[in-house]
N, C-alpha and C. Protein backbone atom coordinates (compact mmCIF):
# COMPACT_ATOMS: atom_id res chain seq x y z
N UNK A 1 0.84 -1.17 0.00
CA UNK A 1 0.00 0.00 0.00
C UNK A 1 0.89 1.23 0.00
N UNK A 2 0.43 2.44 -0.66
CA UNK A 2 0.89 3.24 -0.71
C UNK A 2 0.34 4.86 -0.42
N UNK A 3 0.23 5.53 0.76
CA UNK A 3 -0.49 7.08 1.19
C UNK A 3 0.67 8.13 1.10
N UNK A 4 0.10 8.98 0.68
CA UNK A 4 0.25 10.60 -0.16
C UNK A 4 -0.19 11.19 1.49
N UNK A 5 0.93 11.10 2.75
CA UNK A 5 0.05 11.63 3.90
C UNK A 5 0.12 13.50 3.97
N UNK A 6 0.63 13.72 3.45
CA UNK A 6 0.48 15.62 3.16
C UNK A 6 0.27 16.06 4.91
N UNK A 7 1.53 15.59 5.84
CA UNK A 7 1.45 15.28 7.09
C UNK A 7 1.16 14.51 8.10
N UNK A 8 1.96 13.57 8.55
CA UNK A 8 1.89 12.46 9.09
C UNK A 8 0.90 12.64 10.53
N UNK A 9 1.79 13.57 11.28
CA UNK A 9 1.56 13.81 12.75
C UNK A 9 -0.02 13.75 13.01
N UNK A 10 -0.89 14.24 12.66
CA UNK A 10 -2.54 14.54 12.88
C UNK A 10 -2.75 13.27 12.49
N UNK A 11 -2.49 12.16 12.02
CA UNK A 11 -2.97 11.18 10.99
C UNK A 11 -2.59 10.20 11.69
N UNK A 12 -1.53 10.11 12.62
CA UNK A 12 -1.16 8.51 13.38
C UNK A 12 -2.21 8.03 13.63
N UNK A 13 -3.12 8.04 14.29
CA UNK A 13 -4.20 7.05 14.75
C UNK A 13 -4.84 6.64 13.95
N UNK A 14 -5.43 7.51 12.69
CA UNK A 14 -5.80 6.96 11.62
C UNK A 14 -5.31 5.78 10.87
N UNK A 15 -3.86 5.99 11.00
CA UNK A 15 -3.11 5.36 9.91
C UNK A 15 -2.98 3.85 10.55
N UNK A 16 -2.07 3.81 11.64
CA UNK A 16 -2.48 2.86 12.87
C UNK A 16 -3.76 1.59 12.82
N UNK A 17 -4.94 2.52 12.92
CA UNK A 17 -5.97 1.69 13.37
C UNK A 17 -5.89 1.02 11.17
N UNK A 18 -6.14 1.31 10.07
CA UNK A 18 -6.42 1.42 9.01
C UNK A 18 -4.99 -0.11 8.76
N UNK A 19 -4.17 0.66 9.36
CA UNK A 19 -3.07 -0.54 8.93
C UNK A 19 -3.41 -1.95 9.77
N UNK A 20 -4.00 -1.97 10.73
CA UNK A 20 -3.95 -2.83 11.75
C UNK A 20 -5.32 -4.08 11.20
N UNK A 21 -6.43 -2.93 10.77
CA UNK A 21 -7.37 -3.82 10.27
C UNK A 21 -7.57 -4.11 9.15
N UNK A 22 -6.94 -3.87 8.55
CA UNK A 22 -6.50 -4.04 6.46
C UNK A 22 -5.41 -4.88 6.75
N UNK A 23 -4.92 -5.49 7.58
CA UNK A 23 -3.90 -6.09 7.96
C UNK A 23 -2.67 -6.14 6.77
N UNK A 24 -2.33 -4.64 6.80
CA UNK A 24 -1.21 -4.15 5.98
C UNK A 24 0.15 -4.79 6.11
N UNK A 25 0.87 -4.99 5.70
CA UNK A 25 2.14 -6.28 5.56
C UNK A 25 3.35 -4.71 5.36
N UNK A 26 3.22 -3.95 4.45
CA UNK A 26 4.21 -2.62 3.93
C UNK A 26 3.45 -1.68 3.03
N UNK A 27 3.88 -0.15 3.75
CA UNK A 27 3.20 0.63 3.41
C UNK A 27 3.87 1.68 3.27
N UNK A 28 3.96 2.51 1.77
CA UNK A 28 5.14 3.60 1.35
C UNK A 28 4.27 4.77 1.71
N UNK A 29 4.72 5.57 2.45
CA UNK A 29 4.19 6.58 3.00
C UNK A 29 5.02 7.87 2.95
N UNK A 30 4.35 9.04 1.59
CA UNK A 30 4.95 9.71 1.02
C UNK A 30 4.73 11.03 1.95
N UNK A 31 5.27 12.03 1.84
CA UNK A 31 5.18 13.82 1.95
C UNK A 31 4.81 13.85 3.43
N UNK A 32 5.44 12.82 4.58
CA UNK A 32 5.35 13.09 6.15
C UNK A 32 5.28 14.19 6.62
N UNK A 33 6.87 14.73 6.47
CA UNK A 33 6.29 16.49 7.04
C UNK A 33 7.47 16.38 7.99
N UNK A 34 7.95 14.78 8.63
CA UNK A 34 8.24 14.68 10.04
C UNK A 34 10.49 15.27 9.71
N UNK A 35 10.59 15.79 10.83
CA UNK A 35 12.03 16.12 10.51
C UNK A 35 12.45 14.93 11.24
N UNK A 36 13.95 15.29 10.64
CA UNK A 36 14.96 14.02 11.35
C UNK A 36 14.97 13.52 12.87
N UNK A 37 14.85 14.24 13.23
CA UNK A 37 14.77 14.65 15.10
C UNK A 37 13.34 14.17 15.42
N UNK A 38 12.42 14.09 14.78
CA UNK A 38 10.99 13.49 15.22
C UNK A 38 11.09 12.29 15.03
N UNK A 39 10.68 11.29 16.32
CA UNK A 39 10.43 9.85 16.15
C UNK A 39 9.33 9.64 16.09
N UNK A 40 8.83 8.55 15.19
CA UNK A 40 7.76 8.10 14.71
C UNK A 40 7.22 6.72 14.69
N UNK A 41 6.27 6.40 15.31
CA UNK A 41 5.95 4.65 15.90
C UNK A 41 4.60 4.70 15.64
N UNK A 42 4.44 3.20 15.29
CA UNK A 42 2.90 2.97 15.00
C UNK A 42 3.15 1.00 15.88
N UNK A 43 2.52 0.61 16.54
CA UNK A 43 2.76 -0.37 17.12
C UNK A 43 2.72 -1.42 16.22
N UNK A 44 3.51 -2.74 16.47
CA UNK A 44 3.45 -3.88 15.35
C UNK A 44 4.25 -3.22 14.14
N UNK A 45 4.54 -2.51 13.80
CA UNK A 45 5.31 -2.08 12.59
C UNK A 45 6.90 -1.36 12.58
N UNK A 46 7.67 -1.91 11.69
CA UNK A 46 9.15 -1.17 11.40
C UNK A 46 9.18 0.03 10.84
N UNK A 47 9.73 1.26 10.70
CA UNK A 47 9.75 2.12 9.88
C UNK A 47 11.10 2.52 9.29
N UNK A 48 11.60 2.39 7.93
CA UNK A 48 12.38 2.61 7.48
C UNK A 48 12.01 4.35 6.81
N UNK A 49 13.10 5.10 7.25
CA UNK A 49 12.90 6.49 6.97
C UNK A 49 14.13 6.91 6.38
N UNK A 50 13.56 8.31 5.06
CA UNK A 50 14.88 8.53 3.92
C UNK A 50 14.40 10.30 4.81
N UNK A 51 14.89 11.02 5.55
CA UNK A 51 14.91 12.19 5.74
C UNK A 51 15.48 12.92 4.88
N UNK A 52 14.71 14.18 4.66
CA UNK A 52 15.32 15.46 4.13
C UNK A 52 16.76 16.03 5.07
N UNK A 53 17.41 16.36 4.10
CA UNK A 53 18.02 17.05 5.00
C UNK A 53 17.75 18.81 4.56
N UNK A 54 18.06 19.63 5.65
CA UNK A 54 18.36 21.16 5.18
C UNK A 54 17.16 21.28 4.61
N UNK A 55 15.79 20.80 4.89
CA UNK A 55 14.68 21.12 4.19
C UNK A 55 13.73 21.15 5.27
N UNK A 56 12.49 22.75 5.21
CA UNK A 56 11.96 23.03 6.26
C UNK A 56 10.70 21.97 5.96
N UNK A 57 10.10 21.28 5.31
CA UNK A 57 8.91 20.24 5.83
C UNK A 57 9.65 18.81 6.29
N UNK A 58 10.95 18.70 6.10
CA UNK A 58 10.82 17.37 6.56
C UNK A 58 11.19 16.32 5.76
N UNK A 59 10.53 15.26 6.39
CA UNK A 59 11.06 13.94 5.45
C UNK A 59 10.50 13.59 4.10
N UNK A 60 11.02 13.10 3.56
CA UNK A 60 10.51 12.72 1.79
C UNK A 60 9.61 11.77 2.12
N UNK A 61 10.30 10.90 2.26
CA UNK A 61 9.57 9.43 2.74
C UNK A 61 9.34 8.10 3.75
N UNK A 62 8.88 7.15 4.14
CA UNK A 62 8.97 6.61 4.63
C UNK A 62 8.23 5.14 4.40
N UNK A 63 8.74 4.03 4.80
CA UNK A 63 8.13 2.65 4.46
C UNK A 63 8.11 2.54 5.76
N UNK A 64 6.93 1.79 6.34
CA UNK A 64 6.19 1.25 7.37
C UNK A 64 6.17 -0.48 7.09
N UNK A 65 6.66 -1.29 7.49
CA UNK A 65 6.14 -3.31 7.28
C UNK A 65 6.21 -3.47 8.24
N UNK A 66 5.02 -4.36 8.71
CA UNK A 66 4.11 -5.10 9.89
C UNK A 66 6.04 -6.29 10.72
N UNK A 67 6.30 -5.57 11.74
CA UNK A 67 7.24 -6.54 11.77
C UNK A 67 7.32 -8.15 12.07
N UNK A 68 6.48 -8.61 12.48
CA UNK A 68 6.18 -10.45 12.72
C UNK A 68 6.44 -11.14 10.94
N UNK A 69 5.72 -9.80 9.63
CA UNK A 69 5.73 -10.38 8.24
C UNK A 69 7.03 -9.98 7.58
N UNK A 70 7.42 -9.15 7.94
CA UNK A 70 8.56 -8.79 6.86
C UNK A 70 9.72 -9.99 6.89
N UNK A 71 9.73 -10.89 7.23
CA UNK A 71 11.02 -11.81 7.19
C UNK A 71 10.54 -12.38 5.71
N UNK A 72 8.67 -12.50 5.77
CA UNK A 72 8.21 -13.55 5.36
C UNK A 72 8.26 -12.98 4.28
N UNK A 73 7.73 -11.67 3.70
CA UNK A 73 7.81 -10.98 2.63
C UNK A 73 9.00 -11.26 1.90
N UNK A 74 10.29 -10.80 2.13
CA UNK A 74 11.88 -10.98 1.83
C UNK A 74 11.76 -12.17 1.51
N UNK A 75 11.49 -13.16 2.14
CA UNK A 75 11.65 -14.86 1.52
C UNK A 75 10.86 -14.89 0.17
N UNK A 76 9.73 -14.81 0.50
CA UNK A 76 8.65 -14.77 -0.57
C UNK A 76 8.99 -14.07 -2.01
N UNK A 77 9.74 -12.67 -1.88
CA UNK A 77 10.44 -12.00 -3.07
C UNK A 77 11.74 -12.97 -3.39
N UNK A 78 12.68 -13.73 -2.55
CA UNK A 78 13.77 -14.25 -3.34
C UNK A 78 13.03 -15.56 -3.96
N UNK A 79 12.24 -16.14 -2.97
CA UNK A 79 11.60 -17.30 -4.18
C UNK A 79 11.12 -16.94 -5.15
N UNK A 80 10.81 -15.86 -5.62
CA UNK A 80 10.15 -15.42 -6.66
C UNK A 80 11.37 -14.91 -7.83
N UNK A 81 12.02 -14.81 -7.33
CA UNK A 81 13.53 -14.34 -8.04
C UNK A 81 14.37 -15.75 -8.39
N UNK A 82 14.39 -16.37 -7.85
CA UNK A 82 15.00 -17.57 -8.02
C UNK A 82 14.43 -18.52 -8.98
N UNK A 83 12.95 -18.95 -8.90
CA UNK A 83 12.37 -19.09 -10.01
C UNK A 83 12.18 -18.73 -11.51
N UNK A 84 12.23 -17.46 -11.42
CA UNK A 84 12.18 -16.50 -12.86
C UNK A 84 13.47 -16.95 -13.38
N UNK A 85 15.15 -16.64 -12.35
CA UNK A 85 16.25 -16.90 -13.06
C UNK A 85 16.10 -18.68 -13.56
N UNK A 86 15.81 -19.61 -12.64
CA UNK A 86 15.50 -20.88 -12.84
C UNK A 86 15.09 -20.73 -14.65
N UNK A 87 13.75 -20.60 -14.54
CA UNK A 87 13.41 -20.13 -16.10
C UNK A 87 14.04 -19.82 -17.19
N UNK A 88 14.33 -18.38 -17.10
CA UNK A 88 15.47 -17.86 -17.82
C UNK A 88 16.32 -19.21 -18.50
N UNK A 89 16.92 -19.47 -17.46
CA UNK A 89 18.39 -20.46 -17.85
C UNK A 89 17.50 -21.69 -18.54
N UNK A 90 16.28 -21.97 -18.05
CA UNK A 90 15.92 -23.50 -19.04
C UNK A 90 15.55 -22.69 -20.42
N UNK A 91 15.39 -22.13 -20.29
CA UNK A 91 14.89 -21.20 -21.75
C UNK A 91 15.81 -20.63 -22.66
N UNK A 92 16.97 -20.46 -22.13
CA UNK A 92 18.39 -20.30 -22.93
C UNK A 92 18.92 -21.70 -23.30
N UNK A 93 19.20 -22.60 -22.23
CA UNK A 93 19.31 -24.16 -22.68
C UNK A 93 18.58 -24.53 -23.90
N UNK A 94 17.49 -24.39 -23.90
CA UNK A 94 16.15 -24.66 -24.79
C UNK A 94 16.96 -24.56 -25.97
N UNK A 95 16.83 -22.94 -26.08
CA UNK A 95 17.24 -22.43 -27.23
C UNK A 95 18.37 -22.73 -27.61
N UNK A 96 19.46 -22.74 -26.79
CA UNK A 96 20.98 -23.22 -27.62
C UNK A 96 20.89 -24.53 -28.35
N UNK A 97 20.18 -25.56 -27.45
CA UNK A 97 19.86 -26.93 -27.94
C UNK A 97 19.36 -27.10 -29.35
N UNK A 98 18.11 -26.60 -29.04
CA UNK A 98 17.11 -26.38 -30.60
C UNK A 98 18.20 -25.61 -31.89
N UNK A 99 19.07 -24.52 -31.46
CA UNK A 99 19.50 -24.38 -32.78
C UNK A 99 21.08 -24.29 -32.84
């Protein structure tokens, strides 16, 4: 999931309760507002944060993932990567064979 929050701070509880019962896994959460020096928590969740620097609103962005899932997520993307290359290579075999 992905929110355009045009200010984080007024919006925690919102965001919170919305992530909790949509049972959100990772969530890119754009135009915070929040500066470097502001900490920011939503319970059950990690937050990876790219701060502005030298800029008066704040941070660019931020990713939020449910922390109990994110191991599971990461696994789930390399099996999915591993497969495709799997592919790939029978499909080049294929082809060298055939011609």
């Amino acid at each position: 999931m992905h929110w355009n929050a045009h200010g984080i701070k007024t919006r925690k509880l919102e965001l919170g309760v919305f992530l909790t019962e949509n049972k959100i896994d990772v969530c890119a959460i754009q135009e915070t507002h929040l500066k470097e020096e502001e900490r920011f928590w939503i319970r059950g969740y990690k937050d990876f944060r790219q701060d502005r620097i030298n800029r008066k609103n704040g941070e660019r962005n931020m990713k939020a993932c449910r922390e109990r899932r994110v191991v599971v997520v990461v696994v789930v993307v390399v099996v999915v990567v591993v497969v495709v290359v799997v592919v790939v290579v029978v499909v080049v075999i294929v082809v060298v064979v055939v011609v």
